[in-house]
Protein backbone atom coordinates (compact mmCIF):
# COMPACT_ATOMS: atom_id res chain seq x y z
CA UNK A 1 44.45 54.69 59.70
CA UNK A 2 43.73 51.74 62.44
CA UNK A 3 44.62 51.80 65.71
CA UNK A 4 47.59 50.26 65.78
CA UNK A 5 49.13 52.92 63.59
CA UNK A 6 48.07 55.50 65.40
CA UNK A 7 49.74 54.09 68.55
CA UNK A 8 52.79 53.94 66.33
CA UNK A 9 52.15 57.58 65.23
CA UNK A 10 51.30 58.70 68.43
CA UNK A 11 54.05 56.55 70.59
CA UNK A 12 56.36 59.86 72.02
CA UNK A 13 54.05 62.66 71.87
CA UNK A 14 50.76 61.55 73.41
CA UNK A 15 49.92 61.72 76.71
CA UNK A 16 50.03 58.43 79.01
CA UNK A 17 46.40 58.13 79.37
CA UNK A 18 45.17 58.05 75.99
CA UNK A 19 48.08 55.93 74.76
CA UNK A 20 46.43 53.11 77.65
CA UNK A 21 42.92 54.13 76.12
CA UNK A 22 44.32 53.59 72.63
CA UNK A 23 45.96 50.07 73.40
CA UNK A 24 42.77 49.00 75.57
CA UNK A 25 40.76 50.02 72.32
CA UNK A 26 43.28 47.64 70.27
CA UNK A 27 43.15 44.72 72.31
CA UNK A 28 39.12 44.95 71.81
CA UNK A 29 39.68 45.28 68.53
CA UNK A 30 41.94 41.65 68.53
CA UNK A 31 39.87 39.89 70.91
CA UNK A 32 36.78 40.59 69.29
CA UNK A 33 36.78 41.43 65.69
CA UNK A 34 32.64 41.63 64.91
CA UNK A 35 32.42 44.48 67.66
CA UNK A 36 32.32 44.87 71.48
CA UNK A 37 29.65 47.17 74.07
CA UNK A 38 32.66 48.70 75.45
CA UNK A 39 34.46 50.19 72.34
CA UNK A 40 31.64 52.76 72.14
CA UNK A 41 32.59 53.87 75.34
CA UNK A 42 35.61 53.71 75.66
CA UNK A 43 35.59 55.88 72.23
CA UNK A 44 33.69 58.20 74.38
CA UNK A 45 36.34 58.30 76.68
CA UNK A 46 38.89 59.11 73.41
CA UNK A 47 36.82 61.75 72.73
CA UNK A 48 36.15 63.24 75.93
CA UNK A 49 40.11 63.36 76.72
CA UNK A 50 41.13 64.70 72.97
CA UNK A 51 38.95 67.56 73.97
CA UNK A 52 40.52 68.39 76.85
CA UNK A 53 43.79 68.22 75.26
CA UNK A 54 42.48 70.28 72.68
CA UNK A 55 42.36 73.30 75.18
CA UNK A 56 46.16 73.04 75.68
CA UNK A 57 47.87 72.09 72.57
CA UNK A 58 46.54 71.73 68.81
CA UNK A 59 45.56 67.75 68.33
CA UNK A 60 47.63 65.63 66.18
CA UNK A 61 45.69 65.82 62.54
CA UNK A 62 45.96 61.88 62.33
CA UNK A 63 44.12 61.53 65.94
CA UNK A 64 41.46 63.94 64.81
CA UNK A 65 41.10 61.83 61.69
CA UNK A 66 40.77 58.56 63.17
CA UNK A 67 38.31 59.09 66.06
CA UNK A 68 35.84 61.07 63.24
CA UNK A 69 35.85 58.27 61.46
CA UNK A 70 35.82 55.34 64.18
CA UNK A 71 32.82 56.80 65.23
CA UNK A 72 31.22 56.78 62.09
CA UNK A 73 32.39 52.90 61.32
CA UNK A 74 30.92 51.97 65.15
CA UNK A 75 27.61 53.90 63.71
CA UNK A 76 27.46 52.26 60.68
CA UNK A 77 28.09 48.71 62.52
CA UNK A 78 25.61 49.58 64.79
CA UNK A 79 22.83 50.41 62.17
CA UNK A 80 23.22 47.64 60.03
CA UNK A 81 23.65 44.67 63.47
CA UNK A 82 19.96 46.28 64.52
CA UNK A 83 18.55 45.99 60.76
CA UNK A 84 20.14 42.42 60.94
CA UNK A 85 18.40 41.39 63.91
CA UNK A 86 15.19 43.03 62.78
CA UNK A 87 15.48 40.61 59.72
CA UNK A 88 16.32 37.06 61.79
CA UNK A 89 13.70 38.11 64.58
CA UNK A 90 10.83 38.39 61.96
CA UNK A 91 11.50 34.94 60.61
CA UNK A 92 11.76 33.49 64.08
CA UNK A 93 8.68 34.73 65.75
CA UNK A 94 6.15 33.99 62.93
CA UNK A 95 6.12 30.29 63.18
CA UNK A 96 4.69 30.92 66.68
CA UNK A 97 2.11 33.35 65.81
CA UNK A 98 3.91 36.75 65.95
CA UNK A 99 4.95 38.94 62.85
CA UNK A 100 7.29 42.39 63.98
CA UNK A 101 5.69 45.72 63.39
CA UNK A 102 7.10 49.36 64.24
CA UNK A 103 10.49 50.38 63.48
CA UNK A 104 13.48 50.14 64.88
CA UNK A 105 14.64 51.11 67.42
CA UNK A 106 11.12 50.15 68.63
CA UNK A 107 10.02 46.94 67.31
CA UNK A 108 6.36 45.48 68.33
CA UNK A 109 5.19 41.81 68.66
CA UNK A 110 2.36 41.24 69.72
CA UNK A 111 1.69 42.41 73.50
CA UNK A 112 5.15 43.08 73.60
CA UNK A 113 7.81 46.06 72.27
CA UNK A 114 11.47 44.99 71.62
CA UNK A 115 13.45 48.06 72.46
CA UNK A 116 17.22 48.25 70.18
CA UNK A 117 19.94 50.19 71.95
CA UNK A 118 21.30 52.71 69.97
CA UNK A 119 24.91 50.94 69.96
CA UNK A 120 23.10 47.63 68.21
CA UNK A 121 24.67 45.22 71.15
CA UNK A 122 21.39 45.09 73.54
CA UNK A 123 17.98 44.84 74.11
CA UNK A 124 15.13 45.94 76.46
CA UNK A 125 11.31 43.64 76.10
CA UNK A 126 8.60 45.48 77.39
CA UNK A 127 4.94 44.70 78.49
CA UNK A 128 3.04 46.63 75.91
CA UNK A 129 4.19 49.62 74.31
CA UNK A 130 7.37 50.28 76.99
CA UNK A 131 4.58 50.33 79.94
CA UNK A 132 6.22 47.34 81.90
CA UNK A 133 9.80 45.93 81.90
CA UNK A 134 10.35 42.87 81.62
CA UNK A 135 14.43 42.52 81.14
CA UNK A 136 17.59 43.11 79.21
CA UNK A 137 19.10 40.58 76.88
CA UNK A 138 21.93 40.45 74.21
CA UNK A 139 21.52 41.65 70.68
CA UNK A 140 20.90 37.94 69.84
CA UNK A 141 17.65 37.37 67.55
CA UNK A 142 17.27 33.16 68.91
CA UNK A 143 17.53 34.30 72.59
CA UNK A 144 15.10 37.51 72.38
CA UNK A 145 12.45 34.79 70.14
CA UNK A 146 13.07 32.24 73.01
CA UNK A 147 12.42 35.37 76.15
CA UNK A 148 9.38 35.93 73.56
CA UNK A 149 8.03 32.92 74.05
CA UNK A 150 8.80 32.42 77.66
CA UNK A 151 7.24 35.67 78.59
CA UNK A 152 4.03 34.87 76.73
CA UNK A 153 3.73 31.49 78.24
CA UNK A 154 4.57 33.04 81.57
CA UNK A 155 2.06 35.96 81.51
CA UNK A 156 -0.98 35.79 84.36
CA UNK A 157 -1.84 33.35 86.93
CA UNK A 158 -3.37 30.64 84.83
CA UNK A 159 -6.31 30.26 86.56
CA UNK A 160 -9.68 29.72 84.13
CA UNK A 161 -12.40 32.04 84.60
CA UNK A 162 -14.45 31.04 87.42
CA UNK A 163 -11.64 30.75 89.70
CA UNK A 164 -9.81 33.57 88.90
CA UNK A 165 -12.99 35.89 89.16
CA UNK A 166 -13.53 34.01 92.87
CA UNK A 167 -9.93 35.55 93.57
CA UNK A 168 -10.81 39.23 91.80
CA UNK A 169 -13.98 39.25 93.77
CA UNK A 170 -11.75 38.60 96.93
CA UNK A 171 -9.41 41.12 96.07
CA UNK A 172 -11.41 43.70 95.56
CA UNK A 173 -13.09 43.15 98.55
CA UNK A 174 -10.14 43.42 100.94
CA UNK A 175 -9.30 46.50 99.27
CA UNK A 176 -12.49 47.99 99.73
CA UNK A 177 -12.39 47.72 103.00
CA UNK A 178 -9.54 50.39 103.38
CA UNK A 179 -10.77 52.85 100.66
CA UNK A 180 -14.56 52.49 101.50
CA UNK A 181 -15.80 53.11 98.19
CA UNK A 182 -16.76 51.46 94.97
CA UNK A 183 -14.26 52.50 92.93
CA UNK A 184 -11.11 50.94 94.43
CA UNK A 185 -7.53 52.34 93.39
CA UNK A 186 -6.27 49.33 90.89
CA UNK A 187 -3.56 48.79 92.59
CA UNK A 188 -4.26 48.26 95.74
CA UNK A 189 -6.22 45.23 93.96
CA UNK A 190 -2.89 44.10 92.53
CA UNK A 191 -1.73 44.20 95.52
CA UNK A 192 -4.42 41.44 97.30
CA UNK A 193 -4.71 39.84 94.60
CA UNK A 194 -0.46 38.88 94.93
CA UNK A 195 -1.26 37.60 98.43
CA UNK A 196 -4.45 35.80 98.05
CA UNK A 197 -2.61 33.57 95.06
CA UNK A 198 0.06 32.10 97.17
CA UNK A 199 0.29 29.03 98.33
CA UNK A 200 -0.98 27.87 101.53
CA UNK A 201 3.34 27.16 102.51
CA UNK A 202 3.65 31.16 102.19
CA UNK A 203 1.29 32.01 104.83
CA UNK A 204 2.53 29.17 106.98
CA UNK A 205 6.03 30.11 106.31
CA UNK A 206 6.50 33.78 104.64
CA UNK A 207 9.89 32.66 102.84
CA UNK A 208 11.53 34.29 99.51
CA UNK A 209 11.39 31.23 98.17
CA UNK A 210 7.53 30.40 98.87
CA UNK A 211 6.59 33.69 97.31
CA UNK A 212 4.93 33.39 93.88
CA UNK A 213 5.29 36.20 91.76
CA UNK A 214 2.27 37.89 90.18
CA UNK A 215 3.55 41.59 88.55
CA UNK A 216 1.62 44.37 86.71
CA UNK A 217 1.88 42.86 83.49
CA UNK A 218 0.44 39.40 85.02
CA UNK A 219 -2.27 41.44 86.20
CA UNK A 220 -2.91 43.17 83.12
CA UNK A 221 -2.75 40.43 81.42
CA UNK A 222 -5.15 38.95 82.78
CA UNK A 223 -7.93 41.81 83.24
CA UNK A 224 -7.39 41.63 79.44
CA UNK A 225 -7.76 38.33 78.55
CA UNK A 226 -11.10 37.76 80.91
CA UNK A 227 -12.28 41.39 80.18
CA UNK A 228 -15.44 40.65 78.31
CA UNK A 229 -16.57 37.93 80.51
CA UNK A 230 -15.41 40.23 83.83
CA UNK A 231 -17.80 43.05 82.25
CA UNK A 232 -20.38 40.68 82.40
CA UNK A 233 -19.56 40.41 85.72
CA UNK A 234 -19.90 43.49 86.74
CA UNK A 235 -16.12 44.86 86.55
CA UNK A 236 -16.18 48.75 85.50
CA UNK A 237 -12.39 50.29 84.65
CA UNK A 238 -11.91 54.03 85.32
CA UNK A 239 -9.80 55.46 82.57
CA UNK A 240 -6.52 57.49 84.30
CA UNK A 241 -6.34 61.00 84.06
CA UNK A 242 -3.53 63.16 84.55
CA UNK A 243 -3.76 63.73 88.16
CA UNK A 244 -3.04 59.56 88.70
CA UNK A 245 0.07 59.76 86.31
CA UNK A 246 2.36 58.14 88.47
CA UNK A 247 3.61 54.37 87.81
CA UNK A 248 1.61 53.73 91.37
CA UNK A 249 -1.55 54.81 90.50
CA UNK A 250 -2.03 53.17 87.36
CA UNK A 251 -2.22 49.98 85.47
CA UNK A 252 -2.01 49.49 81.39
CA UNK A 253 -4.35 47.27 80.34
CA UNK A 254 -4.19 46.20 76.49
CA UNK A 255 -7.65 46.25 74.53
CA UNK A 256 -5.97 44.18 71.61
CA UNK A 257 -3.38 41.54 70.81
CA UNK A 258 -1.38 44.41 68.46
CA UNK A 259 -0.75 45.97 71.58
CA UNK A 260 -2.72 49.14 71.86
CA UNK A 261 -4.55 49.87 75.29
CA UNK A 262 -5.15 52.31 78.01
CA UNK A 263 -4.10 53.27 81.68
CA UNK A 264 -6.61 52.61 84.25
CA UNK A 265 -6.79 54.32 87.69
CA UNK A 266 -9.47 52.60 89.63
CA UNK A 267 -11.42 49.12 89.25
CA UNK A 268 -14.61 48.21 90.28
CA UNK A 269 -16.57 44.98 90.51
CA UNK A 270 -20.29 46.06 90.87
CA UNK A 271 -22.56 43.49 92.44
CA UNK A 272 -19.75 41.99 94.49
């Protein structure tokens, strides 16, 4: 039965709420045909107002009927849209350099997981494997490849070595100073090291619009991509335990390009 003949069925006997749920659901229906976010809840809503109808007076056979089995259709839609996009991503990201792994609703490429809501219309990228957000985007397979590529271009300051190891070394230095010990909460680096990259305009003139942004994932990023030459330096990471298991107290640092790495508590830069 589709929606429209239910409305028909359900016209003089209905209450007036679910008839404007029911005609809200058909007019989604009309203006888009492949599918809308909304329809899922507004199903929800179907189902959470049959029930309480349910409590007062039996429920039309037909209505029962049609909501089991417009839930199963938005399911199957759902499925199949997310296996779709698996599909188009894969052949988009390997001409630059990244092939998907995992499985859906997790999806991994390279440093970064591609998160599938379970009603196949959005998506979630992550830093690593779901340890930093990075933003929301449409179920579209060209736009999540382009975000992709942004993000990767985007990632760290984009200093080269030397000068970005003068900045470390500053870094951890200030934030020595407060925690007078050699192992310095990694954090607190993060945090000196996102002041001592501005520009010389911020400090003249602390504006919104001065402020460069340098996040956890820059961060990590870059520990990871300098790490060998940093060791050589002298940098030491403490692995977190459990006590430092809160977001503030920790940074994920990848140890591979697959993705795979390790929380860190503390940072030290012996020698400096």
């Amino acid at each position: 039965m589709t929606t429209a003949e239910l409305i028909v069925t359900l016209e003089h006997s209905a209450p007036e709420p679910l008839l404007k749920l029911l005609q809200e659901i058909q007019k989604l229906e009309l203006e888009h045909p492949h599918g809308h976010p909304s329809l899922t809840k507004k199903i929800d809503r179907v189902a959470t107002t049959t029930a309480a109808m349910s409590e007062q007076v039996p429920l039309p056979e037909s209505l029962q009927q049609w909501l089991s089995d417009y839930k199963q259709n938005l399911s199957t839609k759902a499925a199949k849209a997310r296996e779709r996009f698996a599909n188009e991503l894969d052949e988009l990201l390997r001409p630059i350099g990244l092939r998907l792994s995992g499985a859906l609703p997790e999806l991994h490429a390279g440093l970064f997981t591609i998160e599938v809501d379970a009603e196949g219309t959005k998506v979630t990228l992550w830093y690593g494997r779901k340890q930093e957000r990075l933003g929301h985007l449409a179920l579209d397979s060209s736009k999540v490849k382009d975000y992709v590529e942004k993000q990767r271009k985007e990632l760290g300051a984009k200093l080269v070595f030397e000068k970005f190891y003068a900045k470390l070394t500053q870094a951890y230095q200030r934030a020595k100073r407060s925690h007078n010990e050699e192992n310095v909460p990694i954090t607190n680096v993060l945090v000196e090291m996102a002041f001592l990259l501005q520009k010389p305009v911020f400090y003249e003139d602390p504006r919104r619009e001065y402020y460069i942004e340098y996040q956890r994932a820059d961060f990590s990023y870059d520990l990871y991509q300098f790490r060998d030459s940093l060791i050589q330096k002298g940098l030491h990471l403490r692995v977190a335990t459990r006590v430092y298991n809160q977001r503030s107290m920790y940074l994920w640092i990848p140890e591979r390009d697959e993705g795979q790495g390790s929380r860190y508590s503390h940072l030290a830069l012996r020698g400096a």
